[in-house]
PDB file of N, CA and C in Angstrom:
ATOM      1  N   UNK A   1     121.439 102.716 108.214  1.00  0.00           N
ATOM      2  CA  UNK A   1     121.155 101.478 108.908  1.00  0.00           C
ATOM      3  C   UNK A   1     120.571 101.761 110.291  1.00  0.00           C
ATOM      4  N   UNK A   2     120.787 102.877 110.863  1.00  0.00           N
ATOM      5  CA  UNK A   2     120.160 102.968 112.406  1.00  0.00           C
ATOM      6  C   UNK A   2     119.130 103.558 112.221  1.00  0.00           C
ATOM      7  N   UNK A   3     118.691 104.165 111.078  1.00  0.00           N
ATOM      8  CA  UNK A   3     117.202 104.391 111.057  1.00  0.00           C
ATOM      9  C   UNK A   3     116.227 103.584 111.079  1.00  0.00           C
ATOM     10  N   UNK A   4     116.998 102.335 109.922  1.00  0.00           N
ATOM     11  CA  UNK A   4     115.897 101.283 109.694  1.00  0.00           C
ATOM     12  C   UNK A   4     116.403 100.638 111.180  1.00  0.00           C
ATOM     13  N   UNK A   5     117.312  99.940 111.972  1.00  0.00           N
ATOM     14  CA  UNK A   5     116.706  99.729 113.179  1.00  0.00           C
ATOM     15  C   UNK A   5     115.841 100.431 113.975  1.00  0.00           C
ATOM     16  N   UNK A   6     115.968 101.286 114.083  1.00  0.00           N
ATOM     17  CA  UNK A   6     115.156 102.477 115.059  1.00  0.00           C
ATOM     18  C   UNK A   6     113.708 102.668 114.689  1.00  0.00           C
ATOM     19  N   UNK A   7     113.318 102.003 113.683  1.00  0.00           N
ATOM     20  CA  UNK A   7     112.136 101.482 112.678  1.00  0.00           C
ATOM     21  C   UNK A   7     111.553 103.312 111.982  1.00  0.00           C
ATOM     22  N   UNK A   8     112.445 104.172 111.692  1.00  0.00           N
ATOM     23  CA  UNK A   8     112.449 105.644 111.416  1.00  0.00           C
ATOM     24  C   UNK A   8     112.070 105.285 110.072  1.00  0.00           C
ATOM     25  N   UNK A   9     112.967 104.055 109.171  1.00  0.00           N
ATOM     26  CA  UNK A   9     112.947 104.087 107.952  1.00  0.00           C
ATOM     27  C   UNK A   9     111.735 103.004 107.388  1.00  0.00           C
ATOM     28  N   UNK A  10     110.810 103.304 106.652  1.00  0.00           N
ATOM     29  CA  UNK A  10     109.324 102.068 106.584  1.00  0.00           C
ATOM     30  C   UNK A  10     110.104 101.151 105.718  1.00  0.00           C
ATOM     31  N   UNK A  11     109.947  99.825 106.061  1.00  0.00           N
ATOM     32  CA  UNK A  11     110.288  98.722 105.064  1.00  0.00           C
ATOM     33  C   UNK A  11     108.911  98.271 103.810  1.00  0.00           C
ATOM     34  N   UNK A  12     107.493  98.553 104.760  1.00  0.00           N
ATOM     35  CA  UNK A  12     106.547  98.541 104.301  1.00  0.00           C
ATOM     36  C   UNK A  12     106.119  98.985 102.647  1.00  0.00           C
ATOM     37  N   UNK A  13     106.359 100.091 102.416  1.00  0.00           N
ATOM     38  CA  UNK A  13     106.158 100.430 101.036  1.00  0.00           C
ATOM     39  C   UNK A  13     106.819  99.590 100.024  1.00  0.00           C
ATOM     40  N   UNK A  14     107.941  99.377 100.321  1.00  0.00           N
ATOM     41  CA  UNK A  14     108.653  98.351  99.383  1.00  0.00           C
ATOM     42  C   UNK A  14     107.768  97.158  99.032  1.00  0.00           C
ATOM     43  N   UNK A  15     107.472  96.630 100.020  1.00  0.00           N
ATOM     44  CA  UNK A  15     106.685  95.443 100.336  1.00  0.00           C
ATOM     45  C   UNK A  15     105.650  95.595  99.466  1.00  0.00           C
ATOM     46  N   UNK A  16     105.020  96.965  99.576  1.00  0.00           N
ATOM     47  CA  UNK A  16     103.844  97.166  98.923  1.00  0.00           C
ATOM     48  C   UNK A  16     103.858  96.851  97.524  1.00  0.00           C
ATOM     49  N   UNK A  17     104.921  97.260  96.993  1.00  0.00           N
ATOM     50  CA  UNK A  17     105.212  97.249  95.748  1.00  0.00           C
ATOM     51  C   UNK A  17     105.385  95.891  95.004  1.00  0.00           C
ATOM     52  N   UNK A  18     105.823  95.327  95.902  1.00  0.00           N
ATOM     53  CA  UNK A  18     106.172  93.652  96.068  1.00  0.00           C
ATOM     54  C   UNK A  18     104.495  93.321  95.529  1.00  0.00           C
ATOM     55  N   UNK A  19     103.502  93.500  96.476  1.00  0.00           N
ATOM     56  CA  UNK A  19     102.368  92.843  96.335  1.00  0.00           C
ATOM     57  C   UNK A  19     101.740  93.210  95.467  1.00  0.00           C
ATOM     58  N   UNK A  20     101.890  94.193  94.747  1.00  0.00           N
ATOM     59  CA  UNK A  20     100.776  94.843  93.498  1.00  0.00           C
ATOM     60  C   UNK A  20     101.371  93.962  92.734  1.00  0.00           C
ATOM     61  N   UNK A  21     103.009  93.898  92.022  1.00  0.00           N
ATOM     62  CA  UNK A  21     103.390  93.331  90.770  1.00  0.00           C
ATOM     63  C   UNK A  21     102.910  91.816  91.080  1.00  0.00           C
ATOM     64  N   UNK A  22     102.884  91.039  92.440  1.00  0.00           N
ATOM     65  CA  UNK A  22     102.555  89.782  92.708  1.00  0.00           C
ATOM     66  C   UNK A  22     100.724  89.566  91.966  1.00  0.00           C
ATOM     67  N   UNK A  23     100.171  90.418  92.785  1.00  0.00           N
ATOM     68  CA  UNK A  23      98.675  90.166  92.216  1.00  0.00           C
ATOM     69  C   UNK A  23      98.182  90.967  91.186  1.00  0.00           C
ATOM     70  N   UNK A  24      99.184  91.693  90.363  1.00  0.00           N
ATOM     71  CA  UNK A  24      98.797  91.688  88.458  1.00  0.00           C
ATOM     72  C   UNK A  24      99.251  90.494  88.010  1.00  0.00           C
ATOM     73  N   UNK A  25     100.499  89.748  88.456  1.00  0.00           N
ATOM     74  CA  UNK A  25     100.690  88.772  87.456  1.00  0.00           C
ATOM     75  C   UNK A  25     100.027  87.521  88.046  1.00  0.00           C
ATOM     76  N   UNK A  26      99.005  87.778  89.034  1.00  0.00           N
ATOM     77  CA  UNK A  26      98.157  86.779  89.695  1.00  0.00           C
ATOM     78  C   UNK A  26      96.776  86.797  89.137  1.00  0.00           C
ATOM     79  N   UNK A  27      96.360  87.699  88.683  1.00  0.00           N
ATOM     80  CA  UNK A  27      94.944  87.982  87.893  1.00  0.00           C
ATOM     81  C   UNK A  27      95.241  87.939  86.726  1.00  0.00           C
ATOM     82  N   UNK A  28      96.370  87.934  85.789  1.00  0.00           N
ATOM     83  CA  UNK A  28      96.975  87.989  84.327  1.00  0.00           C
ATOM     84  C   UNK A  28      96.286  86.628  84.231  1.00  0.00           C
ATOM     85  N   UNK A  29      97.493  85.751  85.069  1.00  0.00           N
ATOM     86  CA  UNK A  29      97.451  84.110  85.076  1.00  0.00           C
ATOM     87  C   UNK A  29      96.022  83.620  85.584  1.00  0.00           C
ATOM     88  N   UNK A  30      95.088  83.957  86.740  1.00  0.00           N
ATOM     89  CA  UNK A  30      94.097  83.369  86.660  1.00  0.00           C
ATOM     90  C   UNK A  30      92.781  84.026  85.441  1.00  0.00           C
ATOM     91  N   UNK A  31      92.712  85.016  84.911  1.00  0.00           N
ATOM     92  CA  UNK A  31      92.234  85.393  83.637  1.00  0.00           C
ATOM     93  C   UNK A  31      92.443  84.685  82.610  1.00  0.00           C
ATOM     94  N   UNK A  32      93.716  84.426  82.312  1.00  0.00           N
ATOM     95  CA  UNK A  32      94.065  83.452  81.624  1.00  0.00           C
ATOM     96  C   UNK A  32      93.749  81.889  81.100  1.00  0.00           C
ATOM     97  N   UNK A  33      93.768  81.536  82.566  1.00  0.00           N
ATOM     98  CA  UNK A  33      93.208  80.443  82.724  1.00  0.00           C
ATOM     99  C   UNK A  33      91.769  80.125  82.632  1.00  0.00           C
ATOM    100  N   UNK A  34      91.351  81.419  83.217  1.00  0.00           N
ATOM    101  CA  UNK A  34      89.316  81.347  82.665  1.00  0.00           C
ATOM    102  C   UNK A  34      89.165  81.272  81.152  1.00  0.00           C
ATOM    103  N   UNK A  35      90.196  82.034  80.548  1.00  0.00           N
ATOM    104  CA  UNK A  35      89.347  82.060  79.247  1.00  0.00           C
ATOM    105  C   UNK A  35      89.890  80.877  78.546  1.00  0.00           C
ATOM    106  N   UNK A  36      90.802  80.345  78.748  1.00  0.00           N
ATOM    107  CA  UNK A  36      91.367  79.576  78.098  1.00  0.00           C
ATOM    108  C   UNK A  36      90.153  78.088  78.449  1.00  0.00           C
ATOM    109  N   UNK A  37      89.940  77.795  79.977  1.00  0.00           N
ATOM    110  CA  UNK A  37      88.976  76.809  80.042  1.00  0.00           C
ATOM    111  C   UNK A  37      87.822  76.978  79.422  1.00  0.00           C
ATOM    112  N   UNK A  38      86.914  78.171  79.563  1.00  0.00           N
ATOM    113  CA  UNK A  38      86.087  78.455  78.793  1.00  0.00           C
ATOM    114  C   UNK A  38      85.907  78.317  77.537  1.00  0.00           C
ATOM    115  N   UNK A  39      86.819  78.484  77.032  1.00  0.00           N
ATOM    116  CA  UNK A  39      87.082  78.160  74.857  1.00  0.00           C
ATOM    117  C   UNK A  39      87.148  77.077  74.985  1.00  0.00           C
ATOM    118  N   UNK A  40      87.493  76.442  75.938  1.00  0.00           N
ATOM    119  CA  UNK A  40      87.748  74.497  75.506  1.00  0.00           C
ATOM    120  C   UNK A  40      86.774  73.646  76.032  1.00  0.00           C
ATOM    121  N   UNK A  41      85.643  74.257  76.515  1.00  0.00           N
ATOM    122  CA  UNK A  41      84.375  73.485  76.877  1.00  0.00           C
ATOM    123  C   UNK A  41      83.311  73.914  76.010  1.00  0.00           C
ATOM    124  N   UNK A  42      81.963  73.069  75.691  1.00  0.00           N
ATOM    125  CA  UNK A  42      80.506  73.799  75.678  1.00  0.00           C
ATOM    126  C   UNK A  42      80.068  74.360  76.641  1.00  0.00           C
ATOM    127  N   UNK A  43      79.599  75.400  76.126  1.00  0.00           N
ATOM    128  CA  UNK A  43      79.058  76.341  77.195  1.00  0.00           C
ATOM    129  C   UNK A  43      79.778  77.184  78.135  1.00  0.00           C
ATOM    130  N   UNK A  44      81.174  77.360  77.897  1.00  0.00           N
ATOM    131  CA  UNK A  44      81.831  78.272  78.845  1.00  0.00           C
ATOM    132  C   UNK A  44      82.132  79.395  78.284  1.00  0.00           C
ATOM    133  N   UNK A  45      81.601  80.169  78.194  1.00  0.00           N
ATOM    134  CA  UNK A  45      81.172  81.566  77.755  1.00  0.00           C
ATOM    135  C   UNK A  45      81.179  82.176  78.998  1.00  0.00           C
ATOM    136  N   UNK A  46      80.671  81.502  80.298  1.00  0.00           N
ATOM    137  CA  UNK A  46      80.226  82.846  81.220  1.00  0.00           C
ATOM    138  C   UNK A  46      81.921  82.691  82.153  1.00  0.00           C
ATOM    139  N   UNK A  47      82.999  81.505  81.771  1.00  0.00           N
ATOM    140  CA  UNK A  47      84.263  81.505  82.030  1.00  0.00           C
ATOM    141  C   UNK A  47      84.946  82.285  81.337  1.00  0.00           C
ATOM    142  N   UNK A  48      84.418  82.324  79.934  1.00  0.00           N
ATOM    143  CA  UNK A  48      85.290  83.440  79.485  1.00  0.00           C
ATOM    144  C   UNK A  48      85.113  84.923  79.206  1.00  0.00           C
ATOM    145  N   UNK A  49      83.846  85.438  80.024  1.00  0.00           N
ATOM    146  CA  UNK A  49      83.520  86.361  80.547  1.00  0.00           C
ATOM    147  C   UNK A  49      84.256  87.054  82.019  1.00  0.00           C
ATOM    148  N   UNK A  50      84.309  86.093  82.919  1.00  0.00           N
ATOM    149  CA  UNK A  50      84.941  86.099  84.004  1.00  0.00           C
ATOM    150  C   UNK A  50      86.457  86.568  83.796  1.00  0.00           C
ATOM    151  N   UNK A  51      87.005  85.411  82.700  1.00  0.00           N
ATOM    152  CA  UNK A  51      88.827  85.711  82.261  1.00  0.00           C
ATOM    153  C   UNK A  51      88.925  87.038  81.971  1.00  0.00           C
ATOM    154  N   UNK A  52      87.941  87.418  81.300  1.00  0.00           N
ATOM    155  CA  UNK A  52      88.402  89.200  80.539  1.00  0.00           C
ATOM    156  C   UNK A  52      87.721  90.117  81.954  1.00  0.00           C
ATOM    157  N   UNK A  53      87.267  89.657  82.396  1.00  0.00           N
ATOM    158  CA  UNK A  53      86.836  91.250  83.574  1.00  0.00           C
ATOM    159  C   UNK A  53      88.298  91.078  84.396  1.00  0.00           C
ATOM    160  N   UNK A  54      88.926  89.360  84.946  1.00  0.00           N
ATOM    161  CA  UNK A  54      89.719  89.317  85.444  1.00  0.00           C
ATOM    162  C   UNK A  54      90.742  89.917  85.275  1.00  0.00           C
ATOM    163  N   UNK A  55      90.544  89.340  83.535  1.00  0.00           N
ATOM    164  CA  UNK A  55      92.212  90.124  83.305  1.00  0.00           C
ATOM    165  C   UNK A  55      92.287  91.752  83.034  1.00  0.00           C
ATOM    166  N   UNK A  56      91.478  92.536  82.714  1.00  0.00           N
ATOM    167  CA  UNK A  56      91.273  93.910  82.632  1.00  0.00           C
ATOM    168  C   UNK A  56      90.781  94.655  84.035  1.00  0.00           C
ATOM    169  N   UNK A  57      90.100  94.019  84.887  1.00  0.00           N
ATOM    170  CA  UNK A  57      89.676  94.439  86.425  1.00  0.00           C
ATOM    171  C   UNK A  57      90.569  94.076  87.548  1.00  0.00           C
ATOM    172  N   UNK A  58      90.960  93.103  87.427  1.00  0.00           N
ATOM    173  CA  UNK A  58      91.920  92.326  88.366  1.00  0.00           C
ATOM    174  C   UNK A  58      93.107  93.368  88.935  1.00  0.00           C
ATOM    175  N   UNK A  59      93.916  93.775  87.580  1.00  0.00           N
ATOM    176  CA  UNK A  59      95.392  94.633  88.018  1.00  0.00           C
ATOM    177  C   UNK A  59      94.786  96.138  88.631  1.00  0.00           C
ATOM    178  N   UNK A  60      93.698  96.515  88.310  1.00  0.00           N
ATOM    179  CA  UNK A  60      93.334  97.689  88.362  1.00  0.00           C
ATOM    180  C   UNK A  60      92.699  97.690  90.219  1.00  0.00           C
ATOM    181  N   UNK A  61      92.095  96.683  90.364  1.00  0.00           N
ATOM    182  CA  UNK A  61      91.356  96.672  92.053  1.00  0.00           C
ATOM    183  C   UNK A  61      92.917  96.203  92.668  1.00  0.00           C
ATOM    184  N   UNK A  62      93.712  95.492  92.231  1.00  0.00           N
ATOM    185  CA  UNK A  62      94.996  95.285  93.052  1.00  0.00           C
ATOM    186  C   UNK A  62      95.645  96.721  93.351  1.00  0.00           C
ATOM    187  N   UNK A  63      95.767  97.577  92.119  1.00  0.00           N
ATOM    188  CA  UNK A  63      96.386  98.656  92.449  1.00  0.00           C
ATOM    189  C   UNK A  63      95.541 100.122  93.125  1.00  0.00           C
ATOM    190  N   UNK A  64      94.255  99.859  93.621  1.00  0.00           N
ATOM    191  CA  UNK A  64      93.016 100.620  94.025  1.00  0.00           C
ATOM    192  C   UNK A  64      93.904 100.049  95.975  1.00  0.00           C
ATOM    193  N   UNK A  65      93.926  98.925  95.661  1.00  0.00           N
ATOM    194  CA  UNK A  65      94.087  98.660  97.109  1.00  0.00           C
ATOM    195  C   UNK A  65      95.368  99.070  98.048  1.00  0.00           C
ATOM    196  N   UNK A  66      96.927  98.551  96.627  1.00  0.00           N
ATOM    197  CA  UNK A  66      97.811  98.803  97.346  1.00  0.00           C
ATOM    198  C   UNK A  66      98.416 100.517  97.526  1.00  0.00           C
ATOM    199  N   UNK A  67      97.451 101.204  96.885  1.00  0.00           N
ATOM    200  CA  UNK A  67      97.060 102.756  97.062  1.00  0.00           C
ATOM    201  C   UNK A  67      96.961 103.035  98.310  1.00  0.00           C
ATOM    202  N   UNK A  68      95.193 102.510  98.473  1.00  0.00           N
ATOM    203  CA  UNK A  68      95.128 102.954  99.990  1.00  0.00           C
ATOM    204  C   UNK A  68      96.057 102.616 101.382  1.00  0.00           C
ATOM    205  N   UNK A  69      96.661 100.879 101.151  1.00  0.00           N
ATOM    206  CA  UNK A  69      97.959 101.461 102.060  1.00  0.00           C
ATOM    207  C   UNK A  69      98.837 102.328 102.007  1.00  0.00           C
ATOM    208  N   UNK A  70      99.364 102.453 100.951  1.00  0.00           N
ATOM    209  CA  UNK A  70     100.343 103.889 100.649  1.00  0.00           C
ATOM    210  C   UNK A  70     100.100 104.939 101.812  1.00  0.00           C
ATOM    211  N   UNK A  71      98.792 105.564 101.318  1.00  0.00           N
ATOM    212  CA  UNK A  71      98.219 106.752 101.934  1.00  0.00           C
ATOM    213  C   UNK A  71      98.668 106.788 102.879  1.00  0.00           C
ATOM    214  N   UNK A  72      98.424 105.610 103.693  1.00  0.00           N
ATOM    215  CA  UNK A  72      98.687 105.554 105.113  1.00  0.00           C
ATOM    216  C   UNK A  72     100.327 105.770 105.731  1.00  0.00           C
ATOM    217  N   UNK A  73     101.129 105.490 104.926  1.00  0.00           N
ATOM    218  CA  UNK A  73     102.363 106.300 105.189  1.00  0.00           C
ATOM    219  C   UNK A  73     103.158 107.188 104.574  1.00  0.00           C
ATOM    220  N   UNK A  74     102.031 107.651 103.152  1.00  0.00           N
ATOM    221  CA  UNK A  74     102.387 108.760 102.941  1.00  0.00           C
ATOM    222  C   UNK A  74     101.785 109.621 104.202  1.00  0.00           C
ATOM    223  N   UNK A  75     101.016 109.404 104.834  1.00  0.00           N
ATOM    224  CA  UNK A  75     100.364 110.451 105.918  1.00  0.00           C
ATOM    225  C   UNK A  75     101.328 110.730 106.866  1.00  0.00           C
ATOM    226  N   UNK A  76     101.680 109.571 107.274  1.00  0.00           N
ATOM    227  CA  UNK A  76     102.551 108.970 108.759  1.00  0.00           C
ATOM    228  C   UNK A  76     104.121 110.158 107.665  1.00  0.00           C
ATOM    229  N   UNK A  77     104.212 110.042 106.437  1.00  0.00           N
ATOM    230  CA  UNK A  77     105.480 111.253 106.672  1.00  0.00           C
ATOM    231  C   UNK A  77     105.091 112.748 106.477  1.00  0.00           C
ATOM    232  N   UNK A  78     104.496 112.971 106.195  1.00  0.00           N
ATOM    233  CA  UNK A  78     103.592 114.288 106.012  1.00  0.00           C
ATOM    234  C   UNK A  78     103.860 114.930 107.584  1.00  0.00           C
ATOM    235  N   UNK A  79     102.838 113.907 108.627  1.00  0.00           N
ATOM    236  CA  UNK A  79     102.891 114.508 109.954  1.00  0.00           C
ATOM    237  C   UNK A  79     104.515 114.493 110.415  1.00  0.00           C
ATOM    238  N   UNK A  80     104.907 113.839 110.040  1.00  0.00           N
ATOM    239  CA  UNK A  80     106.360 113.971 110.760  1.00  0.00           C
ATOM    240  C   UNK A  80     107.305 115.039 109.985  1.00  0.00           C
ATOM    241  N   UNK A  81     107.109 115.445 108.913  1.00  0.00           N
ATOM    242  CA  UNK A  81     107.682 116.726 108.572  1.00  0.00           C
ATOM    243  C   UNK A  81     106.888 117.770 108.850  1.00  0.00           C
ATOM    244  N   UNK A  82     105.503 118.027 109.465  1.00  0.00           N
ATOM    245  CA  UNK A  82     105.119 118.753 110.145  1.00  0.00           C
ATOM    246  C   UNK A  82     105.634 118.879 111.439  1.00  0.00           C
ATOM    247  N   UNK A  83     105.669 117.853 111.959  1.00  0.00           N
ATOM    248  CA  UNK A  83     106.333 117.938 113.200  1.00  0.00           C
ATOM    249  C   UNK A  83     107.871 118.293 113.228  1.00  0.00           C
ATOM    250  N   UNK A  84     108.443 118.018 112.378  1.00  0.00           N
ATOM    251  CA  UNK A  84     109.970 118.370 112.448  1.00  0.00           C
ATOM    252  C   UNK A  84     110.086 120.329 112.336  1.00  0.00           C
ATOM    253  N   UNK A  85     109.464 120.931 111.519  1.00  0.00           N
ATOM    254  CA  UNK A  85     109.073 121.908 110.857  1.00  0.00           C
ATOM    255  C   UNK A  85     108.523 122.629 112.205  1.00  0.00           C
ATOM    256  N   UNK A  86     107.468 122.087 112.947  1.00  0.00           N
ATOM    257  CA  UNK A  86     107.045 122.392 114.333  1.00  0.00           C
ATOM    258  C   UNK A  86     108.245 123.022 115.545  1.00  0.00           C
ATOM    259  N   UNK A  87     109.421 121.813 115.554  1.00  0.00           N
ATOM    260  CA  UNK A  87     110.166 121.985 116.706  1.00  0.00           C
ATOM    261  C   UNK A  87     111.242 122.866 116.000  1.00  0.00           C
ATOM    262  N   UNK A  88     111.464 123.114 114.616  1.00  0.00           N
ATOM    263  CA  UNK A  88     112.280 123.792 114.293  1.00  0.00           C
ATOM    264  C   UNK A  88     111.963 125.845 114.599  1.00  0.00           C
ATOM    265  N   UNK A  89     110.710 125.437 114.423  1.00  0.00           N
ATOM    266  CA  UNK A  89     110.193 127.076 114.856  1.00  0.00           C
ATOM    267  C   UNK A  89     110.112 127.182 116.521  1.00  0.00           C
ATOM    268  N   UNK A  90     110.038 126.265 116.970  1.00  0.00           N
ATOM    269  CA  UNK A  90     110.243 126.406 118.936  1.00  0.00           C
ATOM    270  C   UNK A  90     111.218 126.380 118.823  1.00  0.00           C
ATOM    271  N   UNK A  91     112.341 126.022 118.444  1.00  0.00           N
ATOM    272  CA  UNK A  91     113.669 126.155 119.255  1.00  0.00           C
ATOM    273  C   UNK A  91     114.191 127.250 119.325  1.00  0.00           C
ATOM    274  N   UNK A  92     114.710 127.811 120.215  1.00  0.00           N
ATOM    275  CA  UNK A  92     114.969 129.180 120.274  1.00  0.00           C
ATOM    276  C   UNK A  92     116.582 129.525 119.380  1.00  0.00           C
ATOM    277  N   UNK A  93     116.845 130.276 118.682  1.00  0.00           N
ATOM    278  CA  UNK A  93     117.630 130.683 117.636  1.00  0.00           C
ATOM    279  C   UNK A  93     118.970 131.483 118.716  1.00  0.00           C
ATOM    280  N   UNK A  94     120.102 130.927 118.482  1.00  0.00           N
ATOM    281  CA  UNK A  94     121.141 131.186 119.037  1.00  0.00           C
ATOM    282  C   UNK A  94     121.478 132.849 118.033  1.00  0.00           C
ATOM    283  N   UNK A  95     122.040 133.384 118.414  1.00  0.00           N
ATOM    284  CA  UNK A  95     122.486 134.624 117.741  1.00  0.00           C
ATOM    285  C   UNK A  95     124.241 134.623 118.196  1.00  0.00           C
ATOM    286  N   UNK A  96     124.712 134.711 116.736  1.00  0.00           N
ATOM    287  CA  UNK A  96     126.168 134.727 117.577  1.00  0.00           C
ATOM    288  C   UNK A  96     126.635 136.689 117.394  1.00  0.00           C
ATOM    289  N   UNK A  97     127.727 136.320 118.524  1.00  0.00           N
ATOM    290  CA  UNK A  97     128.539 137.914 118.591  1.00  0.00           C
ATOM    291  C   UNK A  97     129.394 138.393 117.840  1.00  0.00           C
ATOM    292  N   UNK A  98     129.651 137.117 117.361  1.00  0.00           N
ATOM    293  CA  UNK A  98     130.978 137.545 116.348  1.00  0.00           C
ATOM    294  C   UNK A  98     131.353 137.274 114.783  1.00  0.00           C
TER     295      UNK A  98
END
Protein backbone atom coordinates (compact mmCIF):
# COMPACT_ATOMS: atom_id res chain seq x y z
CA UNK A 1 0.00 0.00 0.00
CA UNK A 2 2.83 2.69 0.45
CA UNK A 3 4.11 2.02 -2.79
CA UNK A 4 0.97 2.59 -4.54
CA UNK A 5 0.72 5.88 -2.46
CA UNK A 6 4.19 6.89 -3.14
CA UNK A 7 2.88 6.35 -6.85
CA UNK A 8 6.16 3.48 -7.03
CA UNK A 9 3.36 1.02 -7.92
CA UNK A 10 1.60 1.96 -11.80
CA UNK A 11 -2.18 1.71 -11.52
CA UNK A 12 -2.03 2.46 -15.27
CA UNK A 13 -1.46 -0.93 -16.88
CA UNK A 14 -4.38 -2.35 -15.23
CA UNK A 15 -6.36 0.33 -16.70
CA UNK A 16 -4.85 -0.56 -19.85
CA UNK A 17 -6.18 -3.76 -19.82
CA UNK A 18 -9.50 -2.36 -18.83
CA UNK A 19 -9.52 -0.46 -22.24
CA UNK A 20 -8.50 -3.11 -24.80
CA UNK A 21 -11.32 -5.71 -23.45
CA UNK A 22 -13.71 -2.34 -23.49
CA UNK A 23 -12.91 -1.54 -27.26
CA UNK A 24 -12.94 -5.37 -28.59
CA UNK A 25 -16.29 -5.70 -27.25
CA UNK A 26 -16.86 -2.11 -28.73
CA UNK A 27 -15.91 -2.99 -32.38
CA UNK A 28 -17.57 -6.71 -31.90
CA UNK A 29 -20.91 -4.66 -31.19
CA UNK A 30 -20.44 -1.85 -33.67
CA UNK A 31 -19.42 -4.56 -36.55
CA UNK A 32 -22.25 -6.11 -35.65
CA UNK A 33 -24.44 -3.66 -36.03
CA UNK A 34 -23.01 -2.71 -39.64
CA UNK A 35 -23.64 -5.89 -40.93
CA UNK A 36 -26.66 -6.55 -39.53
CA UNK A 37 -28.07 -2.95 -40.99
CA UNK A 38 -26.57 -3.65 -44.13
CA UNK A 39 -28.47 -7.20 -44.74
CA UNK A 40 -31.68 -5.40 -43.90
CA UNK A 41 -31.54 -2.64 -46.48
CA UNK A 42 -31.08 -2.42 -50.51
CA UNK A 43 -27.95 -1.67 -51.24
CA UNK A 44 -26.02 -2.04 -48.03
CA UNK A 45 -23.31 -4.07 -49.05
CA UNK A 46 -20.70 -1.34 -48.57
CA UNK A 47 -22.28 -1.53 -44.54
CA UNK A 48 -21.63 -4.82 -44.57
CA UNK A 49 -18.27 -4.49 -45.77
CA UNK A 50 -17.45 -1.97 -43.12
CA UNK A 51 -19.09 -4.65 -40.22
CA UNK A 52 -16.48 -7.38 -41.26
CA UNK A 53 -13.22 -5.10 -41.51
CA UNK A 54 -14.76 -3.75 -38.14
CA UNK A 55 -15.22 -6.76 -36.67
CA UNK A 56 -11.86 -8.54 -37.77
CA UNK A 57 -9.70 -5.00 -37.77
CA UNK A 58 -11.27 -3.29 -34.96
CA UNK A 59 -9.86 -5.75 -31.89
CA UNK A 60 -6.61 -5.98 -33.63
CA UNK A 61 -5.84 -1.76 -34.03
CA UNK A 62 -7.32 -1.63 -30.30
CA UNK A 63 -4.69 -4.00 -29.23
CA UNK A 64 -1.76 -2.29 -31.71
CA UNK A 65 -2.58 0.73 -29.54
CA UNK A 66 -2.96 -0.44 -26.02
CA UNK A 67 0.66 -2.02 -26.80
CA UNK A 68 2.25 1.04 -27.44
CA UNK A 69 1.20 2.40 -24.04
CA UNK A 70 2.50 -0.62 -22.37
CA UNK A 71 5.94 0.05 -23.82
CA UNK A 72 5.96 3.05 -22.16
CA UNK A 73 6.07 1.52 -18.74
CA UNK A 74 7.48 -1.39 -19.57
CA UNK A 75 10.46 1.14 -20.27
CA UNK A 76 9.81 3.37 -17.16
CA UNK A 77 10.64 -0.35 -15.26
CA UNK A 78 13.48 -1.48 -17.24
CA UNK A 79 15.26 2.00 -16.36
CA UNK A 80 14.51 1.68 -12.85
CA UNK A 81 15.99 -1.75 -12.46
CA UNK A 82 18.85 -0.35 -14.20
CA UNK A 83 19.05 2.13 -11.91
CA UNK A 84 18.57 0.04 -8.84
CA UNK A 85 21.35 -2.43 -10.27
CA UNK A 86 23.42 1.02 -10.78
CA UNK A 87 23.43 2.08 -6.99
CA UNK A 88 23.83 -1.43 -5.97
CA UNK A 89 27.38 -1.56 -7.65
CA UNK A 90 28.29 2.13 -6.03
CA UNK A 91 27.62 1.30 -2.75
CA UNK A 92 30.55 0.47 -1.14
CA UNK A 93 30.50 -3.30 0.30
CA UNK A 94 30.92 -3.56 4.08
CA UNK A 95 33.35 -6.53 4.84
CA UNK A 96 32.79 -8.01 8.17
CA UNK A 97 35.69 -9.29 10.77
CA UNK A 98 34.12 -11.88 12.14
Amino acid sequence: MKDFLAFRTMLTPILIQAVFWMGVVICVIAGLIYILSGVGQYGGGPNVIKGVILLFLGPIAVRIYCEILIIFFRINETLTEIQHTLEEKRAPRQEKLF
